[in-house]
PDB file of N, CA and C in Angstrom:
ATOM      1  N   UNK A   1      19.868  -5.486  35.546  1.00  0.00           N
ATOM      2  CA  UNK A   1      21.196  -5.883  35.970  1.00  0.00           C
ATOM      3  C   UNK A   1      21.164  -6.430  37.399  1.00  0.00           C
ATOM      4  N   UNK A   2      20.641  -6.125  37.995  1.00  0.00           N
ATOM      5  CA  UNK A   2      19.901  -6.605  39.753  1.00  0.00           C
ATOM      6  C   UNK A   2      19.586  -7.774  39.635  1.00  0.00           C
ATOM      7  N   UNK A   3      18.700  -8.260  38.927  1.00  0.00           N
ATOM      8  CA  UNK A   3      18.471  -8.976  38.820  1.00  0.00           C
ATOM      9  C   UNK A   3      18.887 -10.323  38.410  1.00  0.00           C
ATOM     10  N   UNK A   4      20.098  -9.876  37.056  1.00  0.00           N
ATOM     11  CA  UNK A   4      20.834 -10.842  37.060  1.00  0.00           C
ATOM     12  C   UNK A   4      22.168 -11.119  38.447  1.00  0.00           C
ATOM     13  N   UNK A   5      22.463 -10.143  38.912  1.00  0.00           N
ATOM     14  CA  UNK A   5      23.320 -10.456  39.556  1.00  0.00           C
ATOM     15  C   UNK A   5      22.750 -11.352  40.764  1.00  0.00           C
ATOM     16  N   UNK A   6      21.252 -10.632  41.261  1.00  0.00           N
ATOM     17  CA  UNK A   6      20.469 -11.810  42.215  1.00  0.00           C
ATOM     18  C   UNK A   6      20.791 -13.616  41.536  1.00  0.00           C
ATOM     19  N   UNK A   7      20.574 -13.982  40.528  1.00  0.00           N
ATOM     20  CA  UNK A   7      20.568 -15.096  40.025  1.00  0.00           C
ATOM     21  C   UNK A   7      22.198 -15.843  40.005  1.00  0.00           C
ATOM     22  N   UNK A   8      23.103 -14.831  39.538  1.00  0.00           N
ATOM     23  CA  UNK A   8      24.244 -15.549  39.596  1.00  0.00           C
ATOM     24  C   UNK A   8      25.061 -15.827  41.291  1.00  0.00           C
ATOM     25  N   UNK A   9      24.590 -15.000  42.104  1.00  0.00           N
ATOM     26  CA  UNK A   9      24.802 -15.020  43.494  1.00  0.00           C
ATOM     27  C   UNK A   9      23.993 -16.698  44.104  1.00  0.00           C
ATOM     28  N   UNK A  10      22.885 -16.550  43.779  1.00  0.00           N
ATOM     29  CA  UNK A  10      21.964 -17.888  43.962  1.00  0.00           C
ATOM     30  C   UNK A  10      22.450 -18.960  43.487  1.00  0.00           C
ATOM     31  N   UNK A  11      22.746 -19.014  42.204  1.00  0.00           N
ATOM     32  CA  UNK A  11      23.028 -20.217  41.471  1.00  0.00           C
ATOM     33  C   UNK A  11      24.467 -20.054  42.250  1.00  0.00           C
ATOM     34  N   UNK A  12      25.522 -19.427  42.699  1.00  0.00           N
ATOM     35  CA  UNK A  12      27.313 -19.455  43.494  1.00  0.00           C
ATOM     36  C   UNK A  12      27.223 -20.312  44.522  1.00  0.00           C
ATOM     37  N   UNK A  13      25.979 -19.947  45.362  1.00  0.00           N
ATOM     38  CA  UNK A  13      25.409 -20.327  46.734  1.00  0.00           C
ATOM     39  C   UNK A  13      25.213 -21.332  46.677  1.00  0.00           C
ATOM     40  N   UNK A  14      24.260 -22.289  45.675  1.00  0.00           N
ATOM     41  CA  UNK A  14      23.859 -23.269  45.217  1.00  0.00           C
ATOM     42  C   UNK A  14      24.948 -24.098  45.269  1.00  0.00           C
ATOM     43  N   UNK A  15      26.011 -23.621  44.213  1.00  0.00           N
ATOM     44  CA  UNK A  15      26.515 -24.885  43.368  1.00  0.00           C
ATOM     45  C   UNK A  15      27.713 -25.213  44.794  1.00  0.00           C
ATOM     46  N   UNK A  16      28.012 -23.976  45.873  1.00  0.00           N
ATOM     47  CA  UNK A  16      29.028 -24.332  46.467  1.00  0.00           C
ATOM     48  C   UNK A  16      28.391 -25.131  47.854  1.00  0.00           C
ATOM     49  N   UNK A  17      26.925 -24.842  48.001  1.00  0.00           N
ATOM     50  CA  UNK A  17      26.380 -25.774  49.382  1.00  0.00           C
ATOM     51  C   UNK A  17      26.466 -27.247  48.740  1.00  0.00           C
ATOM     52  N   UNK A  18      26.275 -27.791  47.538  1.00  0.00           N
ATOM     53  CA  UNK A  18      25.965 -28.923  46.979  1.00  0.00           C
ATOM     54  C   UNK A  18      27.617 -29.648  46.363  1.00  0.00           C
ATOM     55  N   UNK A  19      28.473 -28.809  46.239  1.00  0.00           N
ATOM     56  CA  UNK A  19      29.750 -29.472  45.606  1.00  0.00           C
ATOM     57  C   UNK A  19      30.374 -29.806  47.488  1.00  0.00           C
ATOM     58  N   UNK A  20      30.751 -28.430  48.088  1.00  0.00           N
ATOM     59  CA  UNK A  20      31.581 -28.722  49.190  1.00  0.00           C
ATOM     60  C   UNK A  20      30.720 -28.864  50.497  1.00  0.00           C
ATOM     61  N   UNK A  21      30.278 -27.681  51.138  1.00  0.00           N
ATOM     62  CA  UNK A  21      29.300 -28.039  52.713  1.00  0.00           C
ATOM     63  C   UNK A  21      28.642 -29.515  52.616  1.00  0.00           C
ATOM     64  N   UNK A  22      27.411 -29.219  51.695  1.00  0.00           N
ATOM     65  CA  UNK A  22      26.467 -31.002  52.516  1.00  0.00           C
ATOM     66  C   UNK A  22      27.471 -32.136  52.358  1.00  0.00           C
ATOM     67  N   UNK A  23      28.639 -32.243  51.251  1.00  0.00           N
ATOM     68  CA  UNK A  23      28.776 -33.664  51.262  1.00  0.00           C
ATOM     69  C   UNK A  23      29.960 -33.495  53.303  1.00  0.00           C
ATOM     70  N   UNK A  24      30.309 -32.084  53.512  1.00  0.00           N
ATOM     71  CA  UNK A  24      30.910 -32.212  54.499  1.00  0.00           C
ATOM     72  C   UNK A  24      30.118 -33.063  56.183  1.00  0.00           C
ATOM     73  N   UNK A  25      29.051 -32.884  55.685  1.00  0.00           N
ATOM     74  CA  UNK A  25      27.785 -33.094  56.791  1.00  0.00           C
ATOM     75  C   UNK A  25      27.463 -34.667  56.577  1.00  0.00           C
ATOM     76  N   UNK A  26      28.339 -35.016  55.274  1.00  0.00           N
ATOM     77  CA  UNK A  26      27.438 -36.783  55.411  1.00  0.00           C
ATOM     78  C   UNK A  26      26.385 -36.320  54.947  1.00  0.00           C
ATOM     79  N   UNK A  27      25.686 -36.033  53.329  1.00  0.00           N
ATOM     80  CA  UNK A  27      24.962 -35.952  52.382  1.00  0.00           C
ATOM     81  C   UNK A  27      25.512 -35.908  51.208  1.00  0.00           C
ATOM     82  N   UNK A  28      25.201 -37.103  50.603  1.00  0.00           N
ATOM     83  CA  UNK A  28      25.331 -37.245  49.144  1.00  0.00           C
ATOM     84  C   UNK A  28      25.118 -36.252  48.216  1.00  0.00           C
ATOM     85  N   UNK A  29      25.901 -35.894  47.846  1.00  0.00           N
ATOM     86  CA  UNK A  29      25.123 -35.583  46.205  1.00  0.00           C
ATOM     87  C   UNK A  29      25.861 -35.558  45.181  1.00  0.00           C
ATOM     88  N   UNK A  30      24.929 -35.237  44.111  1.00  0.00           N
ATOM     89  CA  UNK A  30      25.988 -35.695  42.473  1.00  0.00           C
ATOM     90  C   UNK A  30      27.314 -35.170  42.347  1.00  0.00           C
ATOM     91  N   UNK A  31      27.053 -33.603  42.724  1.00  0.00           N
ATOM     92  CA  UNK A  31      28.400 -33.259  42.592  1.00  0.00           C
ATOM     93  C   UNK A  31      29.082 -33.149  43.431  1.00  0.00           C
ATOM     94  N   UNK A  32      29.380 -34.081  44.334  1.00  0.00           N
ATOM     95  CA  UNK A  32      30.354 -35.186  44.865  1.00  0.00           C
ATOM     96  C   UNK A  32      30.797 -36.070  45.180  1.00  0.00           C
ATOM     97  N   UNK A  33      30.619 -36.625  43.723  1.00  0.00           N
ATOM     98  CA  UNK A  33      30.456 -37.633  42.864  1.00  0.00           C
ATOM     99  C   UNK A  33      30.273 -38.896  43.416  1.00  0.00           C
ATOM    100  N   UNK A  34      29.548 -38.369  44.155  1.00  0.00           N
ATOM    101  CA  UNK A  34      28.436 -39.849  45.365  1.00  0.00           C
ATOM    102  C   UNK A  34      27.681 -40.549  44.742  1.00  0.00           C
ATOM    103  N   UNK A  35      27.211 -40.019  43.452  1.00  0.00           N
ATOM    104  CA  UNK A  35      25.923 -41.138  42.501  1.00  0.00           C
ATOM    105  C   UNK A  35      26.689 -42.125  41.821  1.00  0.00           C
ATOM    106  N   UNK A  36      27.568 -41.347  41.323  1.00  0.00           N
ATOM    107  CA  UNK A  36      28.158 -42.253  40.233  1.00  0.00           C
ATOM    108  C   UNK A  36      29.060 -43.410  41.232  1.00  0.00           C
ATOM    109  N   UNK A  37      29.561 -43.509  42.030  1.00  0.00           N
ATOM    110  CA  UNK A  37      30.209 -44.129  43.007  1.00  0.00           C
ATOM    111  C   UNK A  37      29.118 -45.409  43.306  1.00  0.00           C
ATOM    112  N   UNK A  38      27.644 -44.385  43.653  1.00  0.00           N
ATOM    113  CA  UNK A  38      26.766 -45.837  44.047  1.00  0.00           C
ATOM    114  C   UNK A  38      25.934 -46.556  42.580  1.00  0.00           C
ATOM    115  N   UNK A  39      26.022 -45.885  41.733  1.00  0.00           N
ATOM    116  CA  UNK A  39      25.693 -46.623  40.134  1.00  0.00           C
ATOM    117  C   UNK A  39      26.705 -47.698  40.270  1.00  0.00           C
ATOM    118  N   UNK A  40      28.164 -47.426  39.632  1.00  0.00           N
ATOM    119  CA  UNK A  40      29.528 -48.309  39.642  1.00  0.00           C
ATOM    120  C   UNK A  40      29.043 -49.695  40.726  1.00  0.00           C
ATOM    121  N   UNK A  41      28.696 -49.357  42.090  1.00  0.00           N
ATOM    122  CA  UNK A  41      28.040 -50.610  43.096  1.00  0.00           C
ATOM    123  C   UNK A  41      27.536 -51.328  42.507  1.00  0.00           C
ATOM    124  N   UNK A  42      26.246 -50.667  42.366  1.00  0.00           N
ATOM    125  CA  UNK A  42      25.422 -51.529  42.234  1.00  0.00           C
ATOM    126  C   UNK A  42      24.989 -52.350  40.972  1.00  0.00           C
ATOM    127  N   UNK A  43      25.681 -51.839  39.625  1.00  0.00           N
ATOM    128  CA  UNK A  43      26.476 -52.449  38.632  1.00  0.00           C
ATOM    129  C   UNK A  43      27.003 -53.360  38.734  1.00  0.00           C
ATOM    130  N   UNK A  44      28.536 -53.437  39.732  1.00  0.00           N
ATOM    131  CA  UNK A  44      29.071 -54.540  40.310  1.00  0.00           C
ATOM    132  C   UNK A  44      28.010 -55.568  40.887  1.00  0.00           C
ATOM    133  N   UNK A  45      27.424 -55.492  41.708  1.00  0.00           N
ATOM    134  CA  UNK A  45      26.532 -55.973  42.204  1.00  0.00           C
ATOM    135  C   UNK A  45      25.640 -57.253  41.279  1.00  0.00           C
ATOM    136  N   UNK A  46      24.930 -56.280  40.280  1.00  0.00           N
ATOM    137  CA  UNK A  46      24.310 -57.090  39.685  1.00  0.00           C
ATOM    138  C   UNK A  46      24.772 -58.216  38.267  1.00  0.00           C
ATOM    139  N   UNK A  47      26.276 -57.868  38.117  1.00  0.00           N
ATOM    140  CA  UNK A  47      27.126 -58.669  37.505  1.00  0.00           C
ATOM    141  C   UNK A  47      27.546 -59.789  38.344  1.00  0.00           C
ATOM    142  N   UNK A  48      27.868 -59.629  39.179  1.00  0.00           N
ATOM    143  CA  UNK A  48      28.281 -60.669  40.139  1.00  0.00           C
ATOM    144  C   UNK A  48      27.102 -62.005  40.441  1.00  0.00           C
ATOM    145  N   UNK A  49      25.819 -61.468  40.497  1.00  0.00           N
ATOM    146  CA  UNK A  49      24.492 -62.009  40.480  1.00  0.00           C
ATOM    147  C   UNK A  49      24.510 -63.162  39.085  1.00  0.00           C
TER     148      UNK A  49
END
């Protein structure tokens, strides 16, 4: 049971440095929804081409 609770604490930590803190710092990431934003670009991009 320790053990799982170690894992679900990790994975909390995880998912909340990567959804809210880094993108606060000016770092991308998926889940905030920074990829899909620069896919959609560069899509545009190469239609326009």
């Amino acid at each position: 049971m320790d053990s799982m609770l170690t894992f679900i604490v990790i994975f909390a930590v995880w998912f909340v440095l990567n959804r809210f803190i880094l993108p606060r710092f000016g770092i991308p990431t998926c889940m905030s929804q920074s990829c899909s934003l620069e896919r959609e670009q560069e899509e545009k991009n190469t239609k326009a081409e």
